[in-house]
Protein backbone atom coordinates (compact mmCIF):
# COMPACT_ATOMS: atom_id res chain seq x y z
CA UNK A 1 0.00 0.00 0.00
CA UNK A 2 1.21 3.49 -0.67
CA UNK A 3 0.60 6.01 1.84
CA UNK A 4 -1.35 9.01 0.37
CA UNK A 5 -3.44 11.36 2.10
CA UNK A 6 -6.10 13.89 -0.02
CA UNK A 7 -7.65 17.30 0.15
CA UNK A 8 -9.16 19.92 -2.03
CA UNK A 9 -10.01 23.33 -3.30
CA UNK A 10 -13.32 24.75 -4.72
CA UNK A 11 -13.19 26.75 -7.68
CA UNK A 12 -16.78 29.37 -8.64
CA UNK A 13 -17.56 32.20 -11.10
CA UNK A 14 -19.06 34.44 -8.85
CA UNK A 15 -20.12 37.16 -11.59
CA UNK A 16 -21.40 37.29 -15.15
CA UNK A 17 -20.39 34.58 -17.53
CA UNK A 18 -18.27 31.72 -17.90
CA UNK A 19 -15.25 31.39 -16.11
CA UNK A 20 -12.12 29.21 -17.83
CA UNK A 21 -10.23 28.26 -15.40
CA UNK A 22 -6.52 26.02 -15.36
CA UNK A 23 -4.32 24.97 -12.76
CA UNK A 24 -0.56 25.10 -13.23
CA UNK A 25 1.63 22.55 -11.84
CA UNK A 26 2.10 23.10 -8.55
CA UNK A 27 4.85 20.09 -7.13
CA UNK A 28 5.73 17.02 -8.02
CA UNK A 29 4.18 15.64 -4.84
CA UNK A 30 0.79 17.05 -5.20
CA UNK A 31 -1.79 16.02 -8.37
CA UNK A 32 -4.69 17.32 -8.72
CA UNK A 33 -7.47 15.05 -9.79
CA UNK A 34 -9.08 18.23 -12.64
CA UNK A 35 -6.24 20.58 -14.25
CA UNK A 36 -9.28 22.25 -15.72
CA UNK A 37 -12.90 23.30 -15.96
CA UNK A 38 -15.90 25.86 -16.53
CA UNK A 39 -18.11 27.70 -14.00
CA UNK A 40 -21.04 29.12 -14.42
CA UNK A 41 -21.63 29.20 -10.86
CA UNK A 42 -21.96 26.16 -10.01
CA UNK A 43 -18.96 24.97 -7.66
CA UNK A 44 -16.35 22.98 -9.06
CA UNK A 45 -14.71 20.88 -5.91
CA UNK A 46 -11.01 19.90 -7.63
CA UNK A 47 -9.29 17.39 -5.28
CA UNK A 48 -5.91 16.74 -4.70
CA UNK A 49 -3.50 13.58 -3.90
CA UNK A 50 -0.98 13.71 -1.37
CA UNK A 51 2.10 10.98 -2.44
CA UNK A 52 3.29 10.67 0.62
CA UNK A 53 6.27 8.04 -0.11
CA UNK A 54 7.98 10.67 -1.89
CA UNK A 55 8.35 13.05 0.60
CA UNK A 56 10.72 13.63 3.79
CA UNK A 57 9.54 13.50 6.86
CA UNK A 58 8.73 17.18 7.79
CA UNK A 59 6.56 19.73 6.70
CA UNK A 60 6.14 20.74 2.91
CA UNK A 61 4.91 23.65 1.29
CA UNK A 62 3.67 23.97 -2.32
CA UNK A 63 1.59 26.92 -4.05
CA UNK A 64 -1.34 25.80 -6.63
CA UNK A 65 -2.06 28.53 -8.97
CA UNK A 66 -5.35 28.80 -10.39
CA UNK A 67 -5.87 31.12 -13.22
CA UNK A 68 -8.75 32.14 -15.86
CA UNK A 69 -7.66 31.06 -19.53
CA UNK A 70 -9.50 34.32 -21.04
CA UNK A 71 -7.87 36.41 -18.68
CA UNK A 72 -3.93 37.50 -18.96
CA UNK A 73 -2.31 37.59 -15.77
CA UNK A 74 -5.74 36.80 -13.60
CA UNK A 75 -3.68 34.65 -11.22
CA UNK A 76 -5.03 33.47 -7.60
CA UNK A 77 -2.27 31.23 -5.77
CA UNK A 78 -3.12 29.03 -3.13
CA UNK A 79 -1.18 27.84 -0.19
CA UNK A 80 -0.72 24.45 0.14
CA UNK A 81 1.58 23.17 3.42
């Protein structure tokens, strides 16, 4: 068994339109299980998988960046530890 541990981020267009969105790579230890989607809305939930055997022991930090493919430079980075 591999040791893994998940968690996630929810991604909404809170005005007008459809919103794009992508996420970039964030670390090698962290996948997420969507790299991309539409909102309307609606809430998209994008989780994320923790591989666990590659890491140290010790806490890790990692930023995911989501950003809005219609939208230049409309970047929103997101903590991970």
């Amino acid at each position: 068994m591999i040791p893994t541990t998940s968690g996630g981020i929810v991604i909404r267009n809170s005005g007008g339109g459809v919103l794009s969105w992508a996420i970039e790579e964030a670390c090698e230890w962290l996948t997420p299980h969507l790299t991309a989607g539409e909102s309307s809305g609606e809430i998209d939930s994008v989780l994320f998988q923790v591989d666990a055997v590659s890491l140290s022991n010790g806490d890790h930090v990692c930023t995911v960046t989501v950003r809005d493919v219609d939208v230049p430079g409309s970047l929103r980075e997101v903590p991970v530890t």
